[in-house]
PDB file of N, CA and C in Angstrom:
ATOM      1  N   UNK A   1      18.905 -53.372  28.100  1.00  0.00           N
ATOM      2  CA  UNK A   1      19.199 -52.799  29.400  1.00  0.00           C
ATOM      3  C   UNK A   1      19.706 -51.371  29.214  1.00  0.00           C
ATOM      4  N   UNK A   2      19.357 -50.364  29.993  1.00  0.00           N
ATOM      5  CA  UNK A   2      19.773 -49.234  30.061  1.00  0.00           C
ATOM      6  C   UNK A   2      21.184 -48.685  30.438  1.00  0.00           C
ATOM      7  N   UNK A   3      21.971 -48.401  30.301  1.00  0.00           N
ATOM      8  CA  UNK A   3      23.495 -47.849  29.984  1.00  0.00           C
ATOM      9  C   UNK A   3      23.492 -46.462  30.810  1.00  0.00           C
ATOM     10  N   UNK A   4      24.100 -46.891  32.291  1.00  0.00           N
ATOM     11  CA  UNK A   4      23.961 -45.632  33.151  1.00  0.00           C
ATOM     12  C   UNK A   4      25.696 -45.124  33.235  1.00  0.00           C
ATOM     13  N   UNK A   5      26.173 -45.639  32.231  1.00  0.00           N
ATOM     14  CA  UNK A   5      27.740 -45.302  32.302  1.00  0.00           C
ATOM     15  C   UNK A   5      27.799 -43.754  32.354  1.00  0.00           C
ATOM     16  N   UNK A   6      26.840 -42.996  31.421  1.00  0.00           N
ATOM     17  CA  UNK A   6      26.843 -41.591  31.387  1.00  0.00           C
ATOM     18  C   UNK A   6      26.848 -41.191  32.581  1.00  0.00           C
ATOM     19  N   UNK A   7      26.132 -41.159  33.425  1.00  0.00           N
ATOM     20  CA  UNK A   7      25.788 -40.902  34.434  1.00  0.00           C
ATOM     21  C   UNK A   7      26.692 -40.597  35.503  1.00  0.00           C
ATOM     22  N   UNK A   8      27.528 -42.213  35.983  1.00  0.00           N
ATOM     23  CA  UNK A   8      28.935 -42.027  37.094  1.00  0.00           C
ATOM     24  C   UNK A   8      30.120 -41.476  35.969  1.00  0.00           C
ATOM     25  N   UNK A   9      30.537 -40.715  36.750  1.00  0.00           N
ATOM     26  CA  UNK A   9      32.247 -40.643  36.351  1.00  0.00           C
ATOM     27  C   UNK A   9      32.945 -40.203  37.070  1.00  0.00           C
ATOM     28  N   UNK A  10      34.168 -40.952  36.749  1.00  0.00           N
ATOM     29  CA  UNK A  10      35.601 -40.799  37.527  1.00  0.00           C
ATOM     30  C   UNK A  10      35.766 -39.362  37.804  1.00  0.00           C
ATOM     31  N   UNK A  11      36.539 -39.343  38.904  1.00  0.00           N
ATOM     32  CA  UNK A  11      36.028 -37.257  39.307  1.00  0.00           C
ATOM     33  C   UNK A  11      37.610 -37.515  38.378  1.00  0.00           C
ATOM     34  N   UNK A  12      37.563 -36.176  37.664  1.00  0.00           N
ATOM     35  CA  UNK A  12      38.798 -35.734  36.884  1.00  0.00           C
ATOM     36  C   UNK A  12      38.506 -34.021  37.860  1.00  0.00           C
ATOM     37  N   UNK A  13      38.489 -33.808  38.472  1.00  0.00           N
ATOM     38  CA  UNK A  13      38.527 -32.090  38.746  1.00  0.00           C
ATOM     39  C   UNK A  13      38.208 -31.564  38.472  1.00  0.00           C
ATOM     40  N   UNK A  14      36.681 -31.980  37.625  1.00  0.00           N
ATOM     41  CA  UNK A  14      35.631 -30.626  37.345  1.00  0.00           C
ATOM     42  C   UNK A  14      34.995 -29.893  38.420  1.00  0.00           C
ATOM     43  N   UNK A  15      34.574 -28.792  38.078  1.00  0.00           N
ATOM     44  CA  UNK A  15      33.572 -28.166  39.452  1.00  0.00           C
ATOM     45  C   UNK A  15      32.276 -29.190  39.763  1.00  0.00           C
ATOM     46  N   UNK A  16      32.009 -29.020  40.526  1.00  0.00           N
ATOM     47  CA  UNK A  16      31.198 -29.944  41.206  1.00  0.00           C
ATOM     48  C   UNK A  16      30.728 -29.595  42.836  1.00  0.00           C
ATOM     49  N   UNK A  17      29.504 -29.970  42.699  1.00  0.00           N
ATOM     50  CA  UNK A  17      28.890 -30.013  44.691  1.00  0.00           C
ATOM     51  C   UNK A  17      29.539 -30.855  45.178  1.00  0.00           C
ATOM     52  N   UNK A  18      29.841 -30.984  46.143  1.00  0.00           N
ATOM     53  CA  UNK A  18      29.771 -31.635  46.940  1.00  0.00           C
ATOM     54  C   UNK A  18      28.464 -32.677  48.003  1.00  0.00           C
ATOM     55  N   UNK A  19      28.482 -34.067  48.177  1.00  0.00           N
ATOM     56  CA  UNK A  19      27.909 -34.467  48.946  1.00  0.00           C
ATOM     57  C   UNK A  19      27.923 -34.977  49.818  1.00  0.00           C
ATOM     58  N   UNK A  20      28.080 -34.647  51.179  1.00  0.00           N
ATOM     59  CA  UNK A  20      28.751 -35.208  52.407  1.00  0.00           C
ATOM     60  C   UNK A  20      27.513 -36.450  52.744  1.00  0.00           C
ATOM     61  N   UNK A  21      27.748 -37.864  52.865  1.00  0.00           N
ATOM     62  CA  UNK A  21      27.375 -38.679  53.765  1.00  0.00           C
ATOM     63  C   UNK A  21      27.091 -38.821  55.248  1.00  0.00           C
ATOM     64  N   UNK A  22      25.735 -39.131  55.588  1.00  0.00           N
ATOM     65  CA  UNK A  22      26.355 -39.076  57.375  1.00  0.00           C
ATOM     66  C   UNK A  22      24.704 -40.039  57.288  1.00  0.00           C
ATOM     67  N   UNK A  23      25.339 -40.924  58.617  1.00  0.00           N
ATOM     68  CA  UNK A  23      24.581 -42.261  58.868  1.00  0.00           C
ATOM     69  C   UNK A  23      24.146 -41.618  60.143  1.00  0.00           C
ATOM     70  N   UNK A  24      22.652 -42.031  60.189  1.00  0.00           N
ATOM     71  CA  UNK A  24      21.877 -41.357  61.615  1.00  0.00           C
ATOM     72  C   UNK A  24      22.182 -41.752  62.678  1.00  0.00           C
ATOM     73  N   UNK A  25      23.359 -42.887  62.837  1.00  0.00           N
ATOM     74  CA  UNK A  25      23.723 -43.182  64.174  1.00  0.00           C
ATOM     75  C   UNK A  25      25.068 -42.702  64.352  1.00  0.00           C
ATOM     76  N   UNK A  26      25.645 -42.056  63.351  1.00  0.00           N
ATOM     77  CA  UNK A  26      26.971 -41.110  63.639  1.00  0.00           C
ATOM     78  C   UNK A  26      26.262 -39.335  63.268  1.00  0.00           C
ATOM     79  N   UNK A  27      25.038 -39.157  63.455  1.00  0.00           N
ATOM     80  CA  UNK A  27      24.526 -38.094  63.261  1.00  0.00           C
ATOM     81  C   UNK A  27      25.003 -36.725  64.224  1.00  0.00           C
ATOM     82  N   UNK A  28      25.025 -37.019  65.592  1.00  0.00           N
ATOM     83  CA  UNK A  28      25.192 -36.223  66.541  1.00  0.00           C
ATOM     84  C   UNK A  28      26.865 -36.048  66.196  1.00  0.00           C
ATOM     85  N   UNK A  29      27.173 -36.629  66.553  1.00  0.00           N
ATOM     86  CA  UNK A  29      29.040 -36.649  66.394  1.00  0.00           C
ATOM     87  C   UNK A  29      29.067 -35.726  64.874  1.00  0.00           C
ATOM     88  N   UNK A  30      28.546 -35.655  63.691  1.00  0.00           N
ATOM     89  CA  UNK A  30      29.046 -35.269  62.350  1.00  0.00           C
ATOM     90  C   UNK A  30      28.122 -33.880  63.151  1.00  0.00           C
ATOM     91  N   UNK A  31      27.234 -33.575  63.597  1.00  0.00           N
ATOM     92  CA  UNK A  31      26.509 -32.212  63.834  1.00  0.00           C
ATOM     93  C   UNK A  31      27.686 -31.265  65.492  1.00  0.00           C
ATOM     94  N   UNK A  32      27.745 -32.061  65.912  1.00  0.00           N
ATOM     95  CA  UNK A  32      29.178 -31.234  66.476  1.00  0.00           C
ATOM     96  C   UNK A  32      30.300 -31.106  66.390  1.00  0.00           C
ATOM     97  N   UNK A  33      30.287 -31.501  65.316  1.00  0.00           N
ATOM     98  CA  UNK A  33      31.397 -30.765  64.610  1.00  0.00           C
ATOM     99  C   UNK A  33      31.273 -29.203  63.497  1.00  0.00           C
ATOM    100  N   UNK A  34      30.309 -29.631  62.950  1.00  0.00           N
ATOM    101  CA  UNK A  34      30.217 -28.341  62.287  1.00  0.00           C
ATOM    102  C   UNK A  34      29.956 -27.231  62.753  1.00  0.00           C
ATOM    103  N   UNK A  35      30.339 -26.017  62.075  1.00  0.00           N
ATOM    104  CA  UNK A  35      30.182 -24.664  62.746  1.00  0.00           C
ATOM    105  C   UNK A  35      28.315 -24.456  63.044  1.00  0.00           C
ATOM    106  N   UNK A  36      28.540 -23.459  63.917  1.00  0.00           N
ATOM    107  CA  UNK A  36      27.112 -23.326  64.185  1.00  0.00           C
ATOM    108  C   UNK A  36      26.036 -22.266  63.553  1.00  0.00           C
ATOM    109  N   UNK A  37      26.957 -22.006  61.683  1.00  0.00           N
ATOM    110  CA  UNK A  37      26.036 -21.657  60.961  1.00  0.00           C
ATOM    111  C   UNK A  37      25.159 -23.193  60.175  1.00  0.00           C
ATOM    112  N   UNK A  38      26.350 -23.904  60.385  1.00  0.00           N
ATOM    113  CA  UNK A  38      25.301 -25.208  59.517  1.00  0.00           C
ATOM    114  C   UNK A  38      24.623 -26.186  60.731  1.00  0.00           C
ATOM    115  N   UNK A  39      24.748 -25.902  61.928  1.00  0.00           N
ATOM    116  CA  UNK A  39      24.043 -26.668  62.580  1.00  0.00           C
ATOM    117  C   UNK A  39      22.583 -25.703  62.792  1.00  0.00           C
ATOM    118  N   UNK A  40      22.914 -24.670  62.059  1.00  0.00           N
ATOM    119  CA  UNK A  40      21.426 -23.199  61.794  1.00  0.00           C
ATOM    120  C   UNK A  40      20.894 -24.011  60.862  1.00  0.00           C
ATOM    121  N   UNK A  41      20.873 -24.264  59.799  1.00  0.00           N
ATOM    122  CA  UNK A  41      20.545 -24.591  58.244  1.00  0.00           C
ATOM    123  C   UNK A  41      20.565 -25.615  58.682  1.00  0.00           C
ATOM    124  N   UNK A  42      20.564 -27.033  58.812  1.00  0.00           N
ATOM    125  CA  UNK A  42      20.418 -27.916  59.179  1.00  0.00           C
ATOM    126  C   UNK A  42      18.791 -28.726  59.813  1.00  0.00           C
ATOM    127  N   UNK A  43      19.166 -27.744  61.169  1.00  0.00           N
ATOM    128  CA  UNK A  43      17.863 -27.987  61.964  1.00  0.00           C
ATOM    129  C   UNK A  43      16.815 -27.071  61.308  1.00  0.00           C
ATOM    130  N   UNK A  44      17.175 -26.375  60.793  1.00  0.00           N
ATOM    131  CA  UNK A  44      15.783 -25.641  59.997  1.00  0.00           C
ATOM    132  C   UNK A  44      14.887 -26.592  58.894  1.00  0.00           C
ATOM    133  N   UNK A  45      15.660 -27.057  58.119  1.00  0.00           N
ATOM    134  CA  UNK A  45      15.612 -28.334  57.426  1.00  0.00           C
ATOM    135  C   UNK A  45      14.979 -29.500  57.944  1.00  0.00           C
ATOM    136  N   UNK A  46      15.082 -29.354  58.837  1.00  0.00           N
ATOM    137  CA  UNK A  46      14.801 -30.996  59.735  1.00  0.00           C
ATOM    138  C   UNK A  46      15.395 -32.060  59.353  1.00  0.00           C
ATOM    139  N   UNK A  47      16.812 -32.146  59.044  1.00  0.00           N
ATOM    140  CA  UNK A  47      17.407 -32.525  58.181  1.00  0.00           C
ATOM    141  C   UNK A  47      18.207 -33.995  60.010  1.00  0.00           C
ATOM    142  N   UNK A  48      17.936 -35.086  59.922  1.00  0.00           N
ATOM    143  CA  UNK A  48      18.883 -35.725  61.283  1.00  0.00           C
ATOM    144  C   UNK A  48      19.206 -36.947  60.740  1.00  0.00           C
ATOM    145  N   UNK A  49      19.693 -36.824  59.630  1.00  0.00           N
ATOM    146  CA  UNK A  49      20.852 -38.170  58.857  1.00  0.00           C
ATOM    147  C   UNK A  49      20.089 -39.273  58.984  1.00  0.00           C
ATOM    148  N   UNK A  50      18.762 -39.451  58.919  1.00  0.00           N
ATOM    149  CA  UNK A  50      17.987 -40.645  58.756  1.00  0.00           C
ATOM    150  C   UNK A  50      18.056 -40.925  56.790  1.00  0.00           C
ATOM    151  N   UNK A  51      18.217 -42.126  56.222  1.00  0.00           N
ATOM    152  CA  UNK A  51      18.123 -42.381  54.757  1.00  0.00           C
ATOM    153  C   UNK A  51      17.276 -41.513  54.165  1.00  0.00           C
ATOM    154  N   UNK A  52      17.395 -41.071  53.102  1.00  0.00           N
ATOM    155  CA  UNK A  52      17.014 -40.334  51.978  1.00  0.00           C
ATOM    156  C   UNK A  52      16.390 -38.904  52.617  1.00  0.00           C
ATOM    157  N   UNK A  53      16.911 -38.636  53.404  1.00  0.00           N
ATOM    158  CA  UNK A  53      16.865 -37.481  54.127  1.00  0.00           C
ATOM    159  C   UNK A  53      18.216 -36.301  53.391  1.00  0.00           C
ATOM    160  N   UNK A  54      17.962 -35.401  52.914  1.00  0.00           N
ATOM    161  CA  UNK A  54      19.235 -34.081  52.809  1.00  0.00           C
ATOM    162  C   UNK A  54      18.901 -32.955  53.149  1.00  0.00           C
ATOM    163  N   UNK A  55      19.794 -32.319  53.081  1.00  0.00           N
ATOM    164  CA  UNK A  55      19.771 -30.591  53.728  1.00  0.00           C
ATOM    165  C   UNK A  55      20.811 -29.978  52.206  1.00  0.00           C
ATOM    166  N   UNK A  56      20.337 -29.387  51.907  1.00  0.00           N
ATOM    167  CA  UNK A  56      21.115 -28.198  50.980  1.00  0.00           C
ATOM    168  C   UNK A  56      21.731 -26.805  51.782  1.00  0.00           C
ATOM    169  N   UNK A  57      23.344 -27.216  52.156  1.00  0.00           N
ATOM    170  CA  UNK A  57      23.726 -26.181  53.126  1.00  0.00           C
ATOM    171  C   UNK A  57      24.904 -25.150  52.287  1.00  0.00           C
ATOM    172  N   UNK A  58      24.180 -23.976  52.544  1.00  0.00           N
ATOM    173  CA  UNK A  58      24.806 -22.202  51.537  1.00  0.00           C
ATOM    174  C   UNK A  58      26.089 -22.551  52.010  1.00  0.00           C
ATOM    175  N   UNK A  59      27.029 -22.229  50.642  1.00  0.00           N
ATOM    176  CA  UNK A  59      28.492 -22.275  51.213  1.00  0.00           C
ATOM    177  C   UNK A  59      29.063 -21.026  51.895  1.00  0.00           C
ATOM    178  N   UNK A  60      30.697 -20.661  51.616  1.00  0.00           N
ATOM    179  CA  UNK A  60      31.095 -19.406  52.279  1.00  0.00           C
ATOM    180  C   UNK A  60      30.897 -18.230  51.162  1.00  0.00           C
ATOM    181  N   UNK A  61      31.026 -18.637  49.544  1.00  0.00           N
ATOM    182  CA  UNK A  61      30.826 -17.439  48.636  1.00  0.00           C
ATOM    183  C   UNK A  61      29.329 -17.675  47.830  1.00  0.00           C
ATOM    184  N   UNK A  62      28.824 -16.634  47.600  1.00  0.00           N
ATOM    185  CA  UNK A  62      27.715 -16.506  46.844  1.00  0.00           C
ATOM    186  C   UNK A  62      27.852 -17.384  45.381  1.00  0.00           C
ATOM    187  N   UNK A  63      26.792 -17.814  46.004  1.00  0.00           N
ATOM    188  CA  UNK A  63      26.107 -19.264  44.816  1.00  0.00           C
ATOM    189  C   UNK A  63      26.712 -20.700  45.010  1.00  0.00           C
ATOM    190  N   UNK A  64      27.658 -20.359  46.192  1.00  0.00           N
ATOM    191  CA  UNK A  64      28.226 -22.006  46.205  1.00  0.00           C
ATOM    192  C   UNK A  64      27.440 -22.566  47.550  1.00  0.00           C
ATOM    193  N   UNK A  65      27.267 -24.067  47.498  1.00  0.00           N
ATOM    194  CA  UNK A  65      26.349 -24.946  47.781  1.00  0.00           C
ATOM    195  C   UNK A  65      26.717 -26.048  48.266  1.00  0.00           C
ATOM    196  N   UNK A  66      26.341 -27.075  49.357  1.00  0.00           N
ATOM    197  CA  UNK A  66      27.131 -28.320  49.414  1.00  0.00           C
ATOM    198  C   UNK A  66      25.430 -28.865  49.546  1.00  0.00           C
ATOM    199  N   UNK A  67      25.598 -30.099  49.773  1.00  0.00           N
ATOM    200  CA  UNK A  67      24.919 -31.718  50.263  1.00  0.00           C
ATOM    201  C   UNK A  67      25.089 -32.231  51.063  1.00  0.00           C
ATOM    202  N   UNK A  68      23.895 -32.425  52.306  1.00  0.00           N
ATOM    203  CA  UNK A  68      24.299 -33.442  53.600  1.00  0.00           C
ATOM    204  C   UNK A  68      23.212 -34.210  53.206  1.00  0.00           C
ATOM    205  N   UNK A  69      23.924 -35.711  53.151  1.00  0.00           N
ATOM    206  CA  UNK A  69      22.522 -36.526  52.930  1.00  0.00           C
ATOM    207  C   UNK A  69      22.513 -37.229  53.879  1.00  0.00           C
ATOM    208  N   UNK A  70      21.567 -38.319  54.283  1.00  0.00           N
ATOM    209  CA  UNK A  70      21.307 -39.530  54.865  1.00  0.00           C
ATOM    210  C   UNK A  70      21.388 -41.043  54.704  1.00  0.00           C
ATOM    211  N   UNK A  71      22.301 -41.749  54.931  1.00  0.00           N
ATOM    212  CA  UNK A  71      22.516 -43.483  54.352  1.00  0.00           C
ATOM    213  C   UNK A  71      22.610 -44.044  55.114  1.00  0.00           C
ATOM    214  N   UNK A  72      21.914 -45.369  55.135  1.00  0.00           N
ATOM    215  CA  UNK A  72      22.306 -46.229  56.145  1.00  0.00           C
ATOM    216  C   UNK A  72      23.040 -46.929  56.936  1.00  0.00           C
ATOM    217  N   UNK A  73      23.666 -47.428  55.410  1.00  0.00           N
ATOM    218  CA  UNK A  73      25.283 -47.475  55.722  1.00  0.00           C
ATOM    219  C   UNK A  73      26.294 -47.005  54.684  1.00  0.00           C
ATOM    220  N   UNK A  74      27.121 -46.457  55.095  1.00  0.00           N
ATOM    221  CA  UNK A  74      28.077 -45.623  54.033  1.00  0.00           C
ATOM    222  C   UNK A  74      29.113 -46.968  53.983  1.00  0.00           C
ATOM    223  N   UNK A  75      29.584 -47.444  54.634  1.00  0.00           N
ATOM    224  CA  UNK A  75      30.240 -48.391  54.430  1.00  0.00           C
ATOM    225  C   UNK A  75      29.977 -49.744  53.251  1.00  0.00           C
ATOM    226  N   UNK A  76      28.826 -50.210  52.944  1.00  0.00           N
ATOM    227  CA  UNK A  76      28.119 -51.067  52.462  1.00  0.00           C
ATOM    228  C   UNK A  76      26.739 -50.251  51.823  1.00  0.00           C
ATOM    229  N   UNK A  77      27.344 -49.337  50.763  1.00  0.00           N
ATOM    230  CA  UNK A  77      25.697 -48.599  50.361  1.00  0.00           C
ATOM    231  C   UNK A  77      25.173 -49.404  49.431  1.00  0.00           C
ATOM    232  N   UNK A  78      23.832 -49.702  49.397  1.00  0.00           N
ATOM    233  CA  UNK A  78      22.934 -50.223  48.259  1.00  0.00           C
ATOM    234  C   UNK A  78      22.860 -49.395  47.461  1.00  0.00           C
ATOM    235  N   UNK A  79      22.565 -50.348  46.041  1.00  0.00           N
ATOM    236  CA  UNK A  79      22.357 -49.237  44.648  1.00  0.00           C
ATOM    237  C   UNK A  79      20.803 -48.581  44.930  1.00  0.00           C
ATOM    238  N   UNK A  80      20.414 -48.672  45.244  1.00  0.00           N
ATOM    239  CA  UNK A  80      19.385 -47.261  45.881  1.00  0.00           C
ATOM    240  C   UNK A  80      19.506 -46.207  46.709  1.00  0.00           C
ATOM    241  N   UNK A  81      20.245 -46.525  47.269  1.00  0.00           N
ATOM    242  CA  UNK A  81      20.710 -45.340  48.442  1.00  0.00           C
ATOM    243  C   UNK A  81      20.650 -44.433  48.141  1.00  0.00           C
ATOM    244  N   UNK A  82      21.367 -43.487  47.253  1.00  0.00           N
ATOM    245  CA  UNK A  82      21.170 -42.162  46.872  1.00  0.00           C
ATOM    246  C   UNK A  82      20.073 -41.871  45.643  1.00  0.00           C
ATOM    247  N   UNK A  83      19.111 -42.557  45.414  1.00  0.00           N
ATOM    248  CA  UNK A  83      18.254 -42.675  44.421  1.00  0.00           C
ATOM    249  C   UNK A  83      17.288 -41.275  44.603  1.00  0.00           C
ATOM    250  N   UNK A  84      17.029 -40.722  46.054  1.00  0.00           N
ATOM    251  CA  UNK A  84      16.188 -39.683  46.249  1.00  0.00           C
ATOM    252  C   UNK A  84      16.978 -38.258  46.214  1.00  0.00           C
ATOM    253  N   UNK A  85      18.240 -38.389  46.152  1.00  0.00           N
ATOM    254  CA  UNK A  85      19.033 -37.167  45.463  1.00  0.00           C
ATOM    255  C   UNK A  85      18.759 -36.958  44.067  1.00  0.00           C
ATOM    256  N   UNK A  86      19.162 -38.037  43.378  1.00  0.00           N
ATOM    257  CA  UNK A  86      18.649 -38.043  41.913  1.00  0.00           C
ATOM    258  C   UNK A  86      17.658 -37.274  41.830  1.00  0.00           C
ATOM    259  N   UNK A  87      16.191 -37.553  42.243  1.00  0.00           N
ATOM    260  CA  UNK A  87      14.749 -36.806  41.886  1.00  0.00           C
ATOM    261  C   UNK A  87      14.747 -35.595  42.550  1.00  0.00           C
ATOM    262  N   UNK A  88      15.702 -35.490  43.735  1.00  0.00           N
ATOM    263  CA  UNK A  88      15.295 -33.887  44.409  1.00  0.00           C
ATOM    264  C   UNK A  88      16.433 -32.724  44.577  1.00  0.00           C
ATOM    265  N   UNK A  89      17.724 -33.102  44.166  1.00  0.00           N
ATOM    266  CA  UNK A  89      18.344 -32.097  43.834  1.00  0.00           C
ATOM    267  C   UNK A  89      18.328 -31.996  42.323  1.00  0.00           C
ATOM    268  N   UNK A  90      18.901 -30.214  42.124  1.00  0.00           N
ATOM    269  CA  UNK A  90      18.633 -29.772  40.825  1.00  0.00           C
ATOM    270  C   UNK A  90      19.605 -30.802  39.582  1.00  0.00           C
ATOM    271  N   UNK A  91      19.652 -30.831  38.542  1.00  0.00           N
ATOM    272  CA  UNK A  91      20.612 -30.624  37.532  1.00  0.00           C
ATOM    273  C   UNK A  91      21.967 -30.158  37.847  1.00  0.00           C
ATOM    274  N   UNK A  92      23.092 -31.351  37.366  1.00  0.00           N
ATOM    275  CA  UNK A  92      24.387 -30.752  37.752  1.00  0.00           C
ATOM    276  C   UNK A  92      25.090 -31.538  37.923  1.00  0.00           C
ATOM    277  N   UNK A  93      26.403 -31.485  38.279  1.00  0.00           N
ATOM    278  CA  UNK A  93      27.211 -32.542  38.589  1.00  0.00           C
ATOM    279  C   UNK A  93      27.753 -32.386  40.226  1.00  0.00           C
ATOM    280  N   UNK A  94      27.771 -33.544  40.660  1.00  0.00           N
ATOM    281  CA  UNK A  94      28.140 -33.995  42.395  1.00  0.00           C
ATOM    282  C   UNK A  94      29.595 -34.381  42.526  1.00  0.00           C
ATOM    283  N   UNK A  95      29.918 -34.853  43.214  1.00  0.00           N
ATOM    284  CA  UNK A  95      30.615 -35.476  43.876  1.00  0.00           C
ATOM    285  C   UNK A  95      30.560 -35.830  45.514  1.00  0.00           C
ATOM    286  N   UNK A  96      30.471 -37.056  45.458  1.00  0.00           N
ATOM    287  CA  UNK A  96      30.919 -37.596  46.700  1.00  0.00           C
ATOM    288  C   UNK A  96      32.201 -37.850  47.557  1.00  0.00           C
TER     289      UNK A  96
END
């Protein structure tokens, strides 16, 4: 069996992205809230919190970056859930 221990780790306070969660039926509520540069970047994206859906949204300083993804349920996530971050964001380390 394959040994994905490498993989998760305990956040100790390294730099790291960020990846914000948001379930498509708390979609509207998490999109008015944010300022209305990321509700710009967002809808450009076509990004509306349906599963394996993300948006890669520019932070406030040059080169920094966050993650809005899509789950079904954040409460009860399956070990697949974030499986399409894996293949489509770059190299690097996250945090959730």
């Amino acid at each position: 069996m394959t040994d994905y221990s490498a993989l998760l780790k305990a956040d100790n306070d390294q730099p790291a992205r960020s990846i914000h969660l948001v379930e498509a039926a708390g979609y509207d509520d998490w999109l008015a809230a944010q300022p209305d540069r990321v509700r710009a970047i967002v809808a450009a994206q076509k990004f509306q919190g349906k599963p394996g859906e993300l948006a890669i949204v520019p932070g406030e300083a040059a080169g920094d970056w966050w993650v809005v993804a899509g789950i079904a349920n954040k409460a009860a996530p399956g070990p697949w859930c974030l499986a399409k971050l894996a293949e489509t964001l770059p190299e690097g380390m996250y945090r959730l």
